[in-house]
N, C-alpha and C. Protein backbone atom coordinates (compact mmCIF):
# COMPACT_ATOMS: atom_id res chain seq x y z
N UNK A 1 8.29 17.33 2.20
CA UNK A 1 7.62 17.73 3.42
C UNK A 1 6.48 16.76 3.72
N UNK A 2 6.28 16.29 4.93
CA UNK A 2 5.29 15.72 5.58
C UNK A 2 4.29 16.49 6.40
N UNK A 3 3.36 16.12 6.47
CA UNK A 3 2.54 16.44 7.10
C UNK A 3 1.39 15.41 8.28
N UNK A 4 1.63 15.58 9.75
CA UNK A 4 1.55 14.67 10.43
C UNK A 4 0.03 15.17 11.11
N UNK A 5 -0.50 14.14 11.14
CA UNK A 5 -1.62 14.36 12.04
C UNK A 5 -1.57 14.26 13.54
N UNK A 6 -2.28 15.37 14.43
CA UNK A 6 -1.55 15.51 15.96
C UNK A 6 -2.57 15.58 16.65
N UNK A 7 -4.09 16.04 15.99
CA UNK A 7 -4.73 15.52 16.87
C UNK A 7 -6.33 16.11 16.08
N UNK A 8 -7.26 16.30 16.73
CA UNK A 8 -8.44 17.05 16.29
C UNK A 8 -9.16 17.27 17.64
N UNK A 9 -10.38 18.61 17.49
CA UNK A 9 -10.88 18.98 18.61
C UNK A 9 -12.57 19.33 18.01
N UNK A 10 -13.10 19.66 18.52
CA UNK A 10 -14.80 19.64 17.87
C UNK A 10 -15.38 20.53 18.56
N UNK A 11 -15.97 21.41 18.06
CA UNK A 11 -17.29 22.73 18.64
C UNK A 11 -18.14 22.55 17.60
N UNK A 12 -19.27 22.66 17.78
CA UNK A 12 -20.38 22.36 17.49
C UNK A 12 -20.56 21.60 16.18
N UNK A 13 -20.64 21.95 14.88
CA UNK A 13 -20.32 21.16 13.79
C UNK A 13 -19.24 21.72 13.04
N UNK A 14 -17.97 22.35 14.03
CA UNK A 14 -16.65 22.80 13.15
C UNK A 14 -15.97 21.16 13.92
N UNK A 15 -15.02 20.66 13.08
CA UNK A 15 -14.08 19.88 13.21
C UNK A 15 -12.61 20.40 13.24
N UNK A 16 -11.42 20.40 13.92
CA UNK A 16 -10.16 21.18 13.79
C UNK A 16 -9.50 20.17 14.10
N UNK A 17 -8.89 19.87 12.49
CA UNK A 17 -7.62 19.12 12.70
C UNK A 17 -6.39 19.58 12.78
N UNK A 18 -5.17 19.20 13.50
CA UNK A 18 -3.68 20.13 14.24
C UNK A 18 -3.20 18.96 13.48
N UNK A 19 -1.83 19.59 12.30
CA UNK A 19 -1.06 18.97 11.94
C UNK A 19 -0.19 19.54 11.86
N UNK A 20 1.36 18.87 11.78
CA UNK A 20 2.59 19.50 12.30
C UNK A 20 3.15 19.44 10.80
N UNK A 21 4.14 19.91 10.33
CA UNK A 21 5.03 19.69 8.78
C UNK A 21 6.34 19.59 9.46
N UNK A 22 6.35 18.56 9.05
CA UNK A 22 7.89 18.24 9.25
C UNK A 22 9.29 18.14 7.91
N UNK A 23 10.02 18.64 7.97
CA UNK A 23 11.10 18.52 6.77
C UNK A 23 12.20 17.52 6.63
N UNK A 24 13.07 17.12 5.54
CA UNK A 24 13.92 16.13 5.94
C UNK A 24 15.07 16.71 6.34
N UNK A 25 15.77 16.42 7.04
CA UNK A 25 16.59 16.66 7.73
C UNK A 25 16.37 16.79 9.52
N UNK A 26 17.78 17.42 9.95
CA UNK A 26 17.88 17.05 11.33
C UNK A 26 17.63 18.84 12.30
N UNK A 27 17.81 19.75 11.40
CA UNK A 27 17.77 21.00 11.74
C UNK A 27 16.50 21.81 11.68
N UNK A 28 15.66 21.05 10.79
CA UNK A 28 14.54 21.47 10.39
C UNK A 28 13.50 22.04 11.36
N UNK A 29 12.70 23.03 11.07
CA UNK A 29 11.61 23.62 12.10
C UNK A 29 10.09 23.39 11.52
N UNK A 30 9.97 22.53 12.77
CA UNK A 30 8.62 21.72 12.82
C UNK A 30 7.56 23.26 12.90
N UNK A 31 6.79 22.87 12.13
CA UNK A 31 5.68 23.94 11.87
C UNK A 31 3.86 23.49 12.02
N UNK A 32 3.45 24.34 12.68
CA UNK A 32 1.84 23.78 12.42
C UNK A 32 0.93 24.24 12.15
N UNK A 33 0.19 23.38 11.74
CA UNK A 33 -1.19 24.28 10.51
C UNK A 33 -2.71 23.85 11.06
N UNK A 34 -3.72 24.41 10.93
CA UNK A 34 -5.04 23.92 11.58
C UNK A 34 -6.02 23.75 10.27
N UNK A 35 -6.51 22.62 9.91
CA UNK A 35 -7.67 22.57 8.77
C UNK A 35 -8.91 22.67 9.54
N UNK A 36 -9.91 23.45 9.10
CA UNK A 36 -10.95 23.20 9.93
C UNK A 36 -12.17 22.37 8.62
N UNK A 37 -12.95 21.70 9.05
CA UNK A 37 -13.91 20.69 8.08
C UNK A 37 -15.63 21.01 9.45
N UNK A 38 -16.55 21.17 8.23
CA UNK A 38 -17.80 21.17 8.69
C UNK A 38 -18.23 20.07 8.67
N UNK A 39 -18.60 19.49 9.94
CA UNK A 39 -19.15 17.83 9.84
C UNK A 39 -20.73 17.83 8.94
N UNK A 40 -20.80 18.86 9.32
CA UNK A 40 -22.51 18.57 9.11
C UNK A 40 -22.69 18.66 7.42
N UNK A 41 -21.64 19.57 6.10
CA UNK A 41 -21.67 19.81 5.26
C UNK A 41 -20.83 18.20 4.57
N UNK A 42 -20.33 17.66 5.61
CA UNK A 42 -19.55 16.24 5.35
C UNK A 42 -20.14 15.47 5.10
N UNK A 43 -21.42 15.25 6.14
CA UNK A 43 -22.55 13.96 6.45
C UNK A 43 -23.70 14.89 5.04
N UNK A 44 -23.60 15.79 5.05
CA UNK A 44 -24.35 16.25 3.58
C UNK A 44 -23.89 15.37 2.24
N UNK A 45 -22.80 15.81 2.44
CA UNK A 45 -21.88 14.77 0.91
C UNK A 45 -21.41 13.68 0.76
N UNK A 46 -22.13 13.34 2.17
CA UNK A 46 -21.71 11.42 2.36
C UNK A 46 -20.40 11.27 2.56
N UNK A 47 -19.62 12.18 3.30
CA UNK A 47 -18.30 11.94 3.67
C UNK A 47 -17.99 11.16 4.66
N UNK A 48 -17.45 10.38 4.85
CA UNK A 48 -17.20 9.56 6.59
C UNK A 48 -16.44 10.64 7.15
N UNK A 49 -17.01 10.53 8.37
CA UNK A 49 -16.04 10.84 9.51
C UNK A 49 -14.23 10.84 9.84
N UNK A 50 -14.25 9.47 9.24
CA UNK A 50 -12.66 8.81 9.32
C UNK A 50 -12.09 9.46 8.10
N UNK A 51 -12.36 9.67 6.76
CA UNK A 51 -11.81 10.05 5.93
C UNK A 51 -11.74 11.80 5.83
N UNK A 52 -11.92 12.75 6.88
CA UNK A 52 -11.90 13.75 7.21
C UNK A 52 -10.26 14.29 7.12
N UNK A 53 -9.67 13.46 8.02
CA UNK A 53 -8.05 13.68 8.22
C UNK A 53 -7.57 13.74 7.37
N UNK A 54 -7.62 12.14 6.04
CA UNK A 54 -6.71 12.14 5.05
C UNK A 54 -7.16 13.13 3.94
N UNK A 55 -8.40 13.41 3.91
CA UNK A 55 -8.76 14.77 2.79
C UNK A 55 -8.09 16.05 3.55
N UNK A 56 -8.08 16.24 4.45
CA UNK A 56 -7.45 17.54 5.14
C UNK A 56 -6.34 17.77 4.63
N UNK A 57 -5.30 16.55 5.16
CA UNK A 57 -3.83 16.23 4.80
C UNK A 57 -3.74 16.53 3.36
N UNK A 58 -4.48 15.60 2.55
CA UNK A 58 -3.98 16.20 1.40
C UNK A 58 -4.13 16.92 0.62
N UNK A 59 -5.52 18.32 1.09
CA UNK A 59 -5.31 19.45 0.46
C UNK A 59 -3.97 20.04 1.04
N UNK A 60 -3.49 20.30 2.85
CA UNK A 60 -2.42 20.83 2.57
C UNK A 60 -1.22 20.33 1.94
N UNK A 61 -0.88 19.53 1.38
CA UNK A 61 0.08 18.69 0.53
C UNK A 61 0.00 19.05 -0.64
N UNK A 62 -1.26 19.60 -1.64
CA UNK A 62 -1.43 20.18 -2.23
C UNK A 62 -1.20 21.55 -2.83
N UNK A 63 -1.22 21.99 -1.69
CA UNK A 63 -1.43 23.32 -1.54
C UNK A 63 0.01 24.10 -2.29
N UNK A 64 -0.55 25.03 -3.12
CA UNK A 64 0.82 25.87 -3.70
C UNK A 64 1.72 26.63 -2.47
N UNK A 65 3.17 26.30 -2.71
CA UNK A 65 4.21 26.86 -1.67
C UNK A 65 3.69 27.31 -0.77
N UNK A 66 3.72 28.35 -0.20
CA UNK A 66 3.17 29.44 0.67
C UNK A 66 1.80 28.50 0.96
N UNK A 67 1.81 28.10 2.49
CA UNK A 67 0.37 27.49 2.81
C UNK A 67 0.30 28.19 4.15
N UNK A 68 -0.93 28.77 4.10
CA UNK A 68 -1.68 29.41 4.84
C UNK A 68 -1.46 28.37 6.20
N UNK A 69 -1.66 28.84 8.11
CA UNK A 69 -1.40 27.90 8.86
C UNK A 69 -2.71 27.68 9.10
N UNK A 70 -3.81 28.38 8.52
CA UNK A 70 -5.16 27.58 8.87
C UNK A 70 -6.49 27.67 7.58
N UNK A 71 -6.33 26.33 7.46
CA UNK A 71 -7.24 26.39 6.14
C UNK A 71 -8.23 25.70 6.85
N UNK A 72 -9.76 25.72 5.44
CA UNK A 72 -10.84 25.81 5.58
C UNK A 72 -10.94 24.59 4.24
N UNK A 73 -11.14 23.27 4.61
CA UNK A 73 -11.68 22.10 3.88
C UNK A 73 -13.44 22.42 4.17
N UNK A 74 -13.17 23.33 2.68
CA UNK A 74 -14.65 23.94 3.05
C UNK A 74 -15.66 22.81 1.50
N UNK A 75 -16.86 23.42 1.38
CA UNK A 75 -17.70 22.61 0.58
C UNK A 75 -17.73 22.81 -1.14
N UNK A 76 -16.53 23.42 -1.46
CA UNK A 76 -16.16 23.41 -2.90
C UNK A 76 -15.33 21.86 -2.88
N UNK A 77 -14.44 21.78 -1.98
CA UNK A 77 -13.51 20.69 -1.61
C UNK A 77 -14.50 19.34 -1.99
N UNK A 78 -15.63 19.39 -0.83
CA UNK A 78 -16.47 18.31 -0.46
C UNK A 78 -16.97 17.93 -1.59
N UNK A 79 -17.43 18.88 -2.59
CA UNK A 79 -18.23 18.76 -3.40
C UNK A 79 -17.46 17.72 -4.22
N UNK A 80 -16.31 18.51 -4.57
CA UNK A 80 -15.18 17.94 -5.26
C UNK A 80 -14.90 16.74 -5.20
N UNK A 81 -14.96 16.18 -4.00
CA UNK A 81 -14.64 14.90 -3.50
C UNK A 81 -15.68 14.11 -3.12
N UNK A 82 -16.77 14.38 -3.36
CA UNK A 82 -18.48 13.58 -3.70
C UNK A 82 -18.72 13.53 -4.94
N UNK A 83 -18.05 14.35 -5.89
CA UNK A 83 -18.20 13.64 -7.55
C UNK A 83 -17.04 12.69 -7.48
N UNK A 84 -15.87 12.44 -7.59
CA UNK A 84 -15.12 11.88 -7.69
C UNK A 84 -15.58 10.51 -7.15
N UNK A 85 -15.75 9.96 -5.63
CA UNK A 85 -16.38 9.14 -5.36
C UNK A 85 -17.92 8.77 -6.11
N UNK A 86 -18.59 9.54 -6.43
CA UNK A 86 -19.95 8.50 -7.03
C UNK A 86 -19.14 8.34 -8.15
N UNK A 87 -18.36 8.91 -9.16
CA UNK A 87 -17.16 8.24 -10.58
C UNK A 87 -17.08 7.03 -10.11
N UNK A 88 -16.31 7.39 -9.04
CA UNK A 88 -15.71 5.79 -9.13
C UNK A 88 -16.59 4.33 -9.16
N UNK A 89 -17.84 4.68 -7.66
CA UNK A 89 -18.82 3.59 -7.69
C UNK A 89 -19.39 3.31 -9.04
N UNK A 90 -19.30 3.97 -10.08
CA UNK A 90 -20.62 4.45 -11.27
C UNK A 90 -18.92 3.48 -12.32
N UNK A 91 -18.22 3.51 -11.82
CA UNK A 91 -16.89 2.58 -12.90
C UNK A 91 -16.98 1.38 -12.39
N UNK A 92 -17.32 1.24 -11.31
CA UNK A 92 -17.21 -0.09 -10.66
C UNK A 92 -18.41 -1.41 -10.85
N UNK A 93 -19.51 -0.35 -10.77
CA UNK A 93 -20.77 -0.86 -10.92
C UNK A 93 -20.73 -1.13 -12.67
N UNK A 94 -20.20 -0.38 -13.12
CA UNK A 94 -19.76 -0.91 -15.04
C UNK A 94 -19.06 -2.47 -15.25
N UNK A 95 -18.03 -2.28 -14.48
CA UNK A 95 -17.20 -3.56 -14.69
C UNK A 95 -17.90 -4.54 -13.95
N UNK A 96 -18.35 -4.64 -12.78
CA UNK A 96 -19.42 -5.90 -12.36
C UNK A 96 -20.25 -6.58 -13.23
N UNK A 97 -20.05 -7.72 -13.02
CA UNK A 97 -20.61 -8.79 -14.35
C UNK A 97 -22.12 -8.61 -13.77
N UNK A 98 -22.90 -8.69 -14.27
CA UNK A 98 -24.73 -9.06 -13.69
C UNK A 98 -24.45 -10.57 -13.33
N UNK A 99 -25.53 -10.48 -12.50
CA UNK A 99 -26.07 -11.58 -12.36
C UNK A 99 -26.91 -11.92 -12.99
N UNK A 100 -25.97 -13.52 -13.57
CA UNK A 100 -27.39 -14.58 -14.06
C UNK A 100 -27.72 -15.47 -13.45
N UNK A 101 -29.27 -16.09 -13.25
CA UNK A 101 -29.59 -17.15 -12.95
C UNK A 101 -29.75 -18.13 -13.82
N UNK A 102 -29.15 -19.31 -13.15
CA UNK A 102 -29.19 -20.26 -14.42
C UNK A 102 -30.51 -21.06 -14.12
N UNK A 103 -31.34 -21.76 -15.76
CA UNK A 103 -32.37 -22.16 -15.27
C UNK A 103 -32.43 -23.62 -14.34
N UNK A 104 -33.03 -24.22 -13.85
CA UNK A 104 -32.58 -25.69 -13.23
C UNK A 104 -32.30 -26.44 -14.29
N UNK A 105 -32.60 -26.93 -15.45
CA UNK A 105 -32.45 -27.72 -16.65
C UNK A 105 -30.71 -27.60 -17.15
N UNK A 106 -30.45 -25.90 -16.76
CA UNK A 106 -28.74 -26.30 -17.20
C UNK A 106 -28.26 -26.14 -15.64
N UNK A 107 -28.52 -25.74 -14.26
CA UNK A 107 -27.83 -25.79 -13.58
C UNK A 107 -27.61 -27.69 -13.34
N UNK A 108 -28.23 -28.66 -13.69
CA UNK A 108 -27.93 -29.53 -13.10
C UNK A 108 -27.10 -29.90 -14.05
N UNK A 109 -26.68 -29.46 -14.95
CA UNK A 109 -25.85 -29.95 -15.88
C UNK A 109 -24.45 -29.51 -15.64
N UNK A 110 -24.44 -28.46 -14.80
CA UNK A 110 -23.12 -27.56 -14.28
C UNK A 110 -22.45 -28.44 -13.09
């Protein structure tokens, strides 16, 4: 099953994203689901804007069988997904070599 993004609409700091599920095959019945996301609890957890959709998408992709047609990418989610991101920067910033300056006596030797 897929899940397609169809559009989004905005009231005050609710966000509502409309996505359709589509199945494989040719008989299949297109179905649709509404995530709603709090911008303002987003810009709290340093979420972008743009990455709203694909976190939406893939809690319902997630989601055990039976998925509700309107979920709530609420701030357990966010939270969830603001530790994960500082992990990663906090692995990244590990493997980055420091910077050295070399003194002039060996840079001219380089």
């Amino acid at each position: 099953m897929d899940f397609i993004l169809l559009g989004f609409s905005q009231q005050n700091n609710m966000r509502r994203f409309f996505f359709e599920r589509t199945g494989a095959g040719q008989g299949t019945v297109r179905e649709q689901f509404t995530v709603d996301a709090d911008t303002g609890l987003a810009r709290r957890y340093k979420i972008a804007m743009q990455d709203l959709p694909l976190l939406c998408r893939r809690m319902l992709e997630h989601a055990d069988g039976a998925v509700s047609r309107t979920l709530i990418f609420g701030e357990a989610q966010m939270c969830s997904h603001a530790g994960t991101l500082a992990s990663e920067m906090e692995a990244r910033a590990l493997k980055k070599k420091p910077f050295r300056r070399h003194s002039p006596a060996t840079a001219a030797q380089v």
